[in-house]
Protein backbone atom coordinates (compact mmCIF):
# COMPACT_ATOMS: atom_id res chain seq x y z
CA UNK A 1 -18.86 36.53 18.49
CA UNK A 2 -16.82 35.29 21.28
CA UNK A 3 -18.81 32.40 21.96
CA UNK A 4 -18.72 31.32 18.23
CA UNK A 5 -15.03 31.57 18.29
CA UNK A 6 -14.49 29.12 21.27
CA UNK A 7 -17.40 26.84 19.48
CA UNK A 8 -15.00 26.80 16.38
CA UNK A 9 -11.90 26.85 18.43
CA UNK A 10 -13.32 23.59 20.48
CA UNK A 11 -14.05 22.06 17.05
CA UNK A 12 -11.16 21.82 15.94
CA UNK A 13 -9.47 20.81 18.89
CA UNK A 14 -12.25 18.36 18.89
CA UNK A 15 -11.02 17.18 15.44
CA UNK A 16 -6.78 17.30 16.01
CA UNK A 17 -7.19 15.02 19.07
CA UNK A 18 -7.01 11.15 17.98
CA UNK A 19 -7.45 8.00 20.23
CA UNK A 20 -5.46 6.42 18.13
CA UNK A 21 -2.04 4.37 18.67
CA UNK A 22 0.85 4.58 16.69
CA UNK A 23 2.85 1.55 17.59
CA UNK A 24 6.60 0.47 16.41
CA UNK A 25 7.08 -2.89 16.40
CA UNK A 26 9.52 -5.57 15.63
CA UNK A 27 7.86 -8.20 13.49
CA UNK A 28 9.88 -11.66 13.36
CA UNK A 29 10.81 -13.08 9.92
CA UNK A 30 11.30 -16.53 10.15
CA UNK A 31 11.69 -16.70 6.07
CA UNK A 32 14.36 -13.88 6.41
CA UNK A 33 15.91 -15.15 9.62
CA UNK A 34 15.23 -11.12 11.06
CA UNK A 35 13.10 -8.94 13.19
CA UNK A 36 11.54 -5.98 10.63
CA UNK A 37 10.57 -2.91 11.61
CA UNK A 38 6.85 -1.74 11.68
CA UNK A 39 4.67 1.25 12.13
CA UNK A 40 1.04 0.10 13.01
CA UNK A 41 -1.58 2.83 12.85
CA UNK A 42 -4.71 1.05 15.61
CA UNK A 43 -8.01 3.18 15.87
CA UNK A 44 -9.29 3.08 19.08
CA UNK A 45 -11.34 -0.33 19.91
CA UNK A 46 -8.61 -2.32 17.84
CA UNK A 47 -6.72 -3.85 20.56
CA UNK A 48 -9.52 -4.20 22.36
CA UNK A 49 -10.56 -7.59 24.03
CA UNK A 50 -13.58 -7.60 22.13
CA UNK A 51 -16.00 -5.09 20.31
CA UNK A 52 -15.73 -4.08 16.53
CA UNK A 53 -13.57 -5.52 14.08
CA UNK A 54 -11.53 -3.39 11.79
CA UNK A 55 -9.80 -3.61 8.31
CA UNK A 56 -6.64 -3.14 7.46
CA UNK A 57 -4.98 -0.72 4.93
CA UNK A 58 -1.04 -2.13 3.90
CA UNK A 59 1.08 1.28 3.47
CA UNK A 60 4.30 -0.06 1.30
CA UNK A 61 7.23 2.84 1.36
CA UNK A 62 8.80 3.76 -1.88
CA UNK A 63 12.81 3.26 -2.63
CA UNK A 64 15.00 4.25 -0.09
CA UNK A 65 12.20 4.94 2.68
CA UNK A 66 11.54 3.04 5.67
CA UNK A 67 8.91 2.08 8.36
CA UNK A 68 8.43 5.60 8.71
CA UNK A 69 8.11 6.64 5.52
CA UNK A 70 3.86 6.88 5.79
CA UNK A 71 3.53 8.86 9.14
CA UNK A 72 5.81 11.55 7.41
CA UNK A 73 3.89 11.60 4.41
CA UNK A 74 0.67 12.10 5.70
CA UNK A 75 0.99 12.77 10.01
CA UNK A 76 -3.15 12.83 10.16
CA UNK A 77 -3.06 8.82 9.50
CA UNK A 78 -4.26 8.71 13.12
CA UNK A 79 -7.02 10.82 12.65
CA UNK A 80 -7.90 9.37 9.52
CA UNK A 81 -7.73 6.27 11.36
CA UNK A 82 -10.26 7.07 13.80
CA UNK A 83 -12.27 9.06 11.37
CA UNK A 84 -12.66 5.82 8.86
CA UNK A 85 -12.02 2.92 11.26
CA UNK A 86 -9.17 1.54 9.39
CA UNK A 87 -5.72 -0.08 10.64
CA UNK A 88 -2.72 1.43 8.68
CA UNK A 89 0.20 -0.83 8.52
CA UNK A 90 3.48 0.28 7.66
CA UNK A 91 6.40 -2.16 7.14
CA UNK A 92 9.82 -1.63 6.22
CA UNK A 93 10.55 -2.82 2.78
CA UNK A 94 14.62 -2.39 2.74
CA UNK A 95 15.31 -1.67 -1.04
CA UNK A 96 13.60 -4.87 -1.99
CA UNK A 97 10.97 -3.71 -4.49
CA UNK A 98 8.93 -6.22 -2.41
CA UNK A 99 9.82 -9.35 -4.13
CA UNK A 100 11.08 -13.11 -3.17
CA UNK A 101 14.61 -12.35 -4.27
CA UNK A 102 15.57 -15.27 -7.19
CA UNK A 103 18.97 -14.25 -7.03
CA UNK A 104 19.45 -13.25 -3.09
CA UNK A 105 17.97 -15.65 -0.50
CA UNK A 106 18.02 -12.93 2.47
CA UNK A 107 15.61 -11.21 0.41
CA UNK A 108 11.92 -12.87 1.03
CA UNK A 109 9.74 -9.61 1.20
CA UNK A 110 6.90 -11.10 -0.36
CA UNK A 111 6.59 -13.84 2.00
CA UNK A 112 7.06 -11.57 4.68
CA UNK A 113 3.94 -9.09 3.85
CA UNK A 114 1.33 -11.57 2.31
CA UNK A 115 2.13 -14.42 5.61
CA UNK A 116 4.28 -13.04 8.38
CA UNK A 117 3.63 -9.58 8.65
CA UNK A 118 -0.68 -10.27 8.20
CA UNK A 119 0.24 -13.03 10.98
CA UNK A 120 1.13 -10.84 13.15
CA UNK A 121 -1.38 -8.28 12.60
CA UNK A 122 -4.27 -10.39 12.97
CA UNK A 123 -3.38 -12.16 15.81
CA UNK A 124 -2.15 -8.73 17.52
CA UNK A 125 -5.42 -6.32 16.83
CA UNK A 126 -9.04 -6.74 16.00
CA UNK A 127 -9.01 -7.22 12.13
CA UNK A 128 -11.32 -8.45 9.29
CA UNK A 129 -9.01 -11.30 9.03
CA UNK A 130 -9.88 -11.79 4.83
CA UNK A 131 -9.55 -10.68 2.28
CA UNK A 132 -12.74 -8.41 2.33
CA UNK A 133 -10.80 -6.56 5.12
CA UNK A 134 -7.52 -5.82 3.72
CA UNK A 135 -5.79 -4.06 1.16
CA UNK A 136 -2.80 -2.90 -0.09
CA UNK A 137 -0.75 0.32 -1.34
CA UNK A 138 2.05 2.08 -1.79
CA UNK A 139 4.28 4.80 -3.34
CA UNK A 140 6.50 4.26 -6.36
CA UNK A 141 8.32 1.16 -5.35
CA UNK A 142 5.48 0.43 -2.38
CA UNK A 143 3.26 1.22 -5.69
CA UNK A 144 5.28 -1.50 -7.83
CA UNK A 145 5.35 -4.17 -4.33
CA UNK A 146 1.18 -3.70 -3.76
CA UNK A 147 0.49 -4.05 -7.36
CA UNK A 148 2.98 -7.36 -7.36
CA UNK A 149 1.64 -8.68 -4.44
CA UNK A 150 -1.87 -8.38 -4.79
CA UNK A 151 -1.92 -9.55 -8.36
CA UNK A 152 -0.32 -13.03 -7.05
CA UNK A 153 -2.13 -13.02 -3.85
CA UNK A 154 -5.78 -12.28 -4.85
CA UNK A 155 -6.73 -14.76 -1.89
CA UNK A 156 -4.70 -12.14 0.93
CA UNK A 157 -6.15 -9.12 -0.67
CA UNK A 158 -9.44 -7.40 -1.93
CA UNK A 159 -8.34 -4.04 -2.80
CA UNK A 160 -5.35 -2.65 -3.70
CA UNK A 161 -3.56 0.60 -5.14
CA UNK A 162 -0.39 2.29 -6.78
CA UNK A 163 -0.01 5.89 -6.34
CA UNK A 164 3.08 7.23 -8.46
CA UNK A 165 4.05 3.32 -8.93
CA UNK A 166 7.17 1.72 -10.67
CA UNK A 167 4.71 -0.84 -12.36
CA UNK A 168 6.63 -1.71 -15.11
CA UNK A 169 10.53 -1.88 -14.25
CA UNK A 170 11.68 -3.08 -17.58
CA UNK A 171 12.50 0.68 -18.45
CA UNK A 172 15.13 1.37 -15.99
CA UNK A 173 17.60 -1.37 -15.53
CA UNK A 174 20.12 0.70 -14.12
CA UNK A 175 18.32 2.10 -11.88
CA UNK A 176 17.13 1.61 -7.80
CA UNK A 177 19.19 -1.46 -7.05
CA UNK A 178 16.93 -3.44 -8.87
CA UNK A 179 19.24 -5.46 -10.85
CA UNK A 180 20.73 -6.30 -7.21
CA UNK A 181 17.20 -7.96 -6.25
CA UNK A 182 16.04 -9.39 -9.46
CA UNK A 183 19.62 -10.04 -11.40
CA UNK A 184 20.74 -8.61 -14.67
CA UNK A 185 18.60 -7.78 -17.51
CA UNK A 186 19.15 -10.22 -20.47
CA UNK A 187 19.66 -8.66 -23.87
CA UNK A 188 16.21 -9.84 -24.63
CA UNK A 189 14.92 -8.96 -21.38
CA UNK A 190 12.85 -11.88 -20.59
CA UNK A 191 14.61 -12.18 -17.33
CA UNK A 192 12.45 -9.42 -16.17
CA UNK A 193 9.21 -9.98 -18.18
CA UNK A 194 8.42 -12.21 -14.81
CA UNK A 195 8.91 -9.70 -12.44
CA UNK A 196 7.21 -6.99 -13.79
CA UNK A 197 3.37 -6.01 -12.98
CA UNK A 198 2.14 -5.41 -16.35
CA UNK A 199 2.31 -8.77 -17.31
CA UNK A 200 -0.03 -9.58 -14.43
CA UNK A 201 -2.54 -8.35 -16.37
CA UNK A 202 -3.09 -11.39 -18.38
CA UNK A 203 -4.05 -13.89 -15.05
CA UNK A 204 -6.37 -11.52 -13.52
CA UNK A 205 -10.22 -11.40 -14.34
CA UNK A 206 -12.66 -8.36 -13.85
CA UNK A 207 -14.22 -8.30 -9.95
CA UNK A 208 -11.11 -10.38 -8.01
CA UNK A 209 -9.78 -7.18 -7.18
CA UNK A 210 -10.69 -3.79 -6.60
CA UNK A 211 -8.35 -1.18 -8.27
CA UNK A 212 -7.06 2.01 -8.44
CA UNK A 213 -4.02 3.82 -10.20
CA UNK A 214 -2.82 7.15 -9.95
CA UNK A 215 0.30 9.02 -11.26
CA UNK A 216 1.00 12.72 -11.67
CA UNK A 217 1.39 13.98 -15.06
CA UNK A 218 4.88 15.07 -14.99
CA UNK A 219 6.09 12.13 -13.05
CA UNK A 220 8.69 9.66 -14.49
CA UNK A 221 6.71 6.98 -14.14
CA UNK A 222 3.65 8.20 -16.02
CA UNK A 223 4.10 6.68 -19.18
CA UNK A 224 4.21 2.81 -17.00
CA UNK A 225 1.24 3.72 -15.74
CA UNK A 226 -0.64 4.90 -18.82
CA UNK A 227 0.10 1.62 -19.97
CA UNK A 228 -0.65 -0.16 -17.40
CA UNK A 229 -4.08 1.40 -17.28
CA UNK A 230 -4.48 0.86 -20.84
CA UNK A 231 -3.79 -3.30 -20.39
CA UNK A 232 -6.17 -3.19 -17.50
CA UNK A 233 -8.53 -1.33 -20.16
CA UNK A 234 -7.63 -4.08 -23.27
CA UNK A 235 -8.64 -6.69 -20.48
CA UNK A 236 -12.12 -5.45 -19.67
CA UNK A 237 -10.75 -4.84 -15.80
CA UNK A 238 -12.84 -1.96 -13.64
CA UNK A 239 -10.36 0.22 -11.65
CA UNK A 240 -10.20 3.90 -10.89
CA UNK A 241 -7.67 5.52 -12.85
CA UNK A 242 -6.67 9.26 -12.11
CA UNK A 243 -4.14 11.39 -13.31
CA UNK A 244 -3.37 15.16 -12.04
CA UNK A 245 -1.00 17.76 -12.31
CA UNK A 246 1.69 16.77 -9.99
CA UNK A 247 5.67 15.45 -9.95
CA UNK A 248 7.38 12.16 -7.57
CA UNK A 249 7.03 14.07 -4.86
CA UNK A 250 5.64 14.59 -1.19
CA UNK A 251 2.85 16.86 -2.02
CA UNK A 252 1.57 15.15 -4.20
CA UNK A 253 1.23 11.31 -2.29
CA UNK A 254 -0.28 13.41 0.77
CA UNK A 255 -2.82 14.87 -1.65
CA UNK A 256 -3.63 11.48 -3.34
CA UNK A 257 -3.63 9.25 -0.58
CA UNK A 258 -6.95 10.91 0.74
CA UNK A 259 -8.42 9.49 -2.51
CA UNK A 260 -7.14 6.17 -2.44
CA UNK A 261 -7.85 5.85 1.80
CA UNK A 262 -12.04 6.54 0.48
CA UNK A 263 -11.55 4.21 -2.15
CA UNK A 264 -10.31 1.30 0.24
CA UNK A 265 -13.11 2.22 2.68
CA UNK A 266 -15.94 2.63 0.75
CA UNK A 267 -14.85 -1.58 -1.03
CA UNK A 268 -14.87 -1.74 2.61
CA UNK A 269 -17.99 -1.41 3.68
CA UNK A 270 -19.32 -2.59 0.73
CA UNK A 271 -18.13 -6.19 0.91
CA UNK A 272 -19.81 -5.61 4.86
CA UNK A 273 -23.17 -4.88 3.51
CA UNK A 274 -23.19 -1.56 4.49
C-alpha cells in the first residue's frame, strides 16, 4: 500500500511539473507609437533552434483585465501547454474592445494583434506561421475582439472562439467605455451596425473558419449570443455552440476554456494531417 501511494504521489508530481516558460514581454507598437505588455505561454521545444513547430492559441482579456488576466484564470496554461503543444499568447488589450479606434488614433488594437503582435511571435518562437496554426479567443470583451478580428482577418486566423462574449454591443451603449472607442451611438444606431460582430455574419462562408461559442445561461450576454448562434445557423455556418449553467464569472471561463483549448487543438492537428 505504501508503494502504491508513492507511485500515485510521483504521478502527480509527475503531472504538476511543466517545462514550460511563461515569459512577459514588451511588444513594440509602431501603429500605436508604444511598447504593450505580453504574457507568452512557450511549451518546451518552442524557442528552440530547431525541432518541432508549434501553434499558437491568442488569449484576448475581457474589460478591465490585463496581460495577466489568462494565467489567473486558468494557472495550469503551462501544463496544458506542454500537455497539447500549443503557444498561449496573452496581450494586453487596454479597454479597447480590440478595435482600430475611428474616433481615437492612439487606439490601433487591431493592427496590433492581427500584424505586430503575430510579428513578433513568429519571429521570436517556433510557430505554424499560418493560418492553420493559429487561433484566437477570448472572454467577454476578448470574446467580442477574437470574434471581430477573425471575422475580418480570415487570412491571420483558422480557428477562433468567444466564451461569455460581448458579440453584439449595440445593446449597451452606456456601458464599458465603448462609446469612448467607437463614438456615440446615433439615434438610429447605424454608427455601430459596423462595429458590431453579428453583422459579420453576412461576409463569411461555411469552412473559412472554424467556430465555437459559448455563454452561460444566466450571463448578461446570453441573449447576444443566442443570436449570434442563430445568424451563424440562418447562414448555413458549422460551429460548436454550447451553453451551461453558469454566470460572467471566473469559474465558469476556467471550466470552459478546457473545451475551447480541445477544440483549437484537435482543428489543429487536423489541418496537419494528423
Amino acid at each position: 500500500m505504501k508503494k502504491l501511494l508513492t507511485l500515485v504521489s510521483a504521478l502527480w508530481l509527475g503531472l504538476a511539473v511543466s517545462a514550460a516558460t511563461v515569459d512577459r514581454v514588451a511588444v513594440r507598437s509602431e501603429a500605436m507609437n508604444k511598447d504593450v505588455n505580453v504574457v507568452v505561454v512557450a511549451p518546451d521545444g518552442a524557442k528552440a533552434e530547431d525541432g518541432a513547430r508549434f501553434p499558437v492559441v491568442y488569449l484576448l482579456h475581457g474589460y478591465s483585465g490585463d496581460e495577466n488576466t489568462w494565467i489567473q484564470v486558468k494557472p495550469e496554461l503551462p501544463q496544458l501547454a506542454d500537455l497539447y503543444g500549443i503557444v498561449f499568447v496573452c496581450p494586453d488589450g487596454e479597454n479597447s474592445w480590440y478595435f482600430d479606434s475611428p474616433v481615437d488614433p492612439s487606439v490601433r488594437y487591431e493592427t496590433f494583434v492581427t500584424s505586430e503582435l503575430i510579428g513578433y511571435v513568429d519571429s521570436h518562437y517556433r510557430t505554424v506561421a499560418a493560418r492553420e496554426g493559429r487561433s484566437v479567443t477570448g472572454l467577454s470583451m476578448g470574446g467580442h475582439g477574437a470574434m471581430w478580428l477573425s471575422l475580418r482577418h480570415k487570412d491571420v486566423f483558422g480557428a477562433a472562439g468567444t466564451t461569455s462574449g460581448g458579440v453584439d454591443i449595440r445593446p449597451f451603449p452606456e456601458n464599458w467605455e465603448i462609446k469612448r472607442v467607437i463614438g456615440e451611438l446615433s439615434s438610429d444606431g447605424r454608427s455601430w451596425d459596423d462595429y458590431t460582430v453579428v453583422n459579420l455574419v453576412d461576409g463569411l462562408e461555411n469552412g473559412e473558419l472554424a467556430l465555437i461559442v459559448d455563454c452561460g445561461y444566466d450571463d448578461f450576454f446570453f441573449d447576444v449570443n443566442r443570436d449570434f448562434h442563430e445568424r451563424l445557423r440562418a447562414k448555413g455556418i458549422d460551429h460548436d455552440y454550447l451553453v451551461r449553467p453558469g454566470v460572467h464569472n471566473g469559474p465558469y471561463w476556467t471550466n470552459s476554456i478546457d473545451y475551447q483549448i480541445l477544440f483549437f487543438k484537435k482543428y489543429f492537428d487536423r489541418m496537419a494531417g494528423k
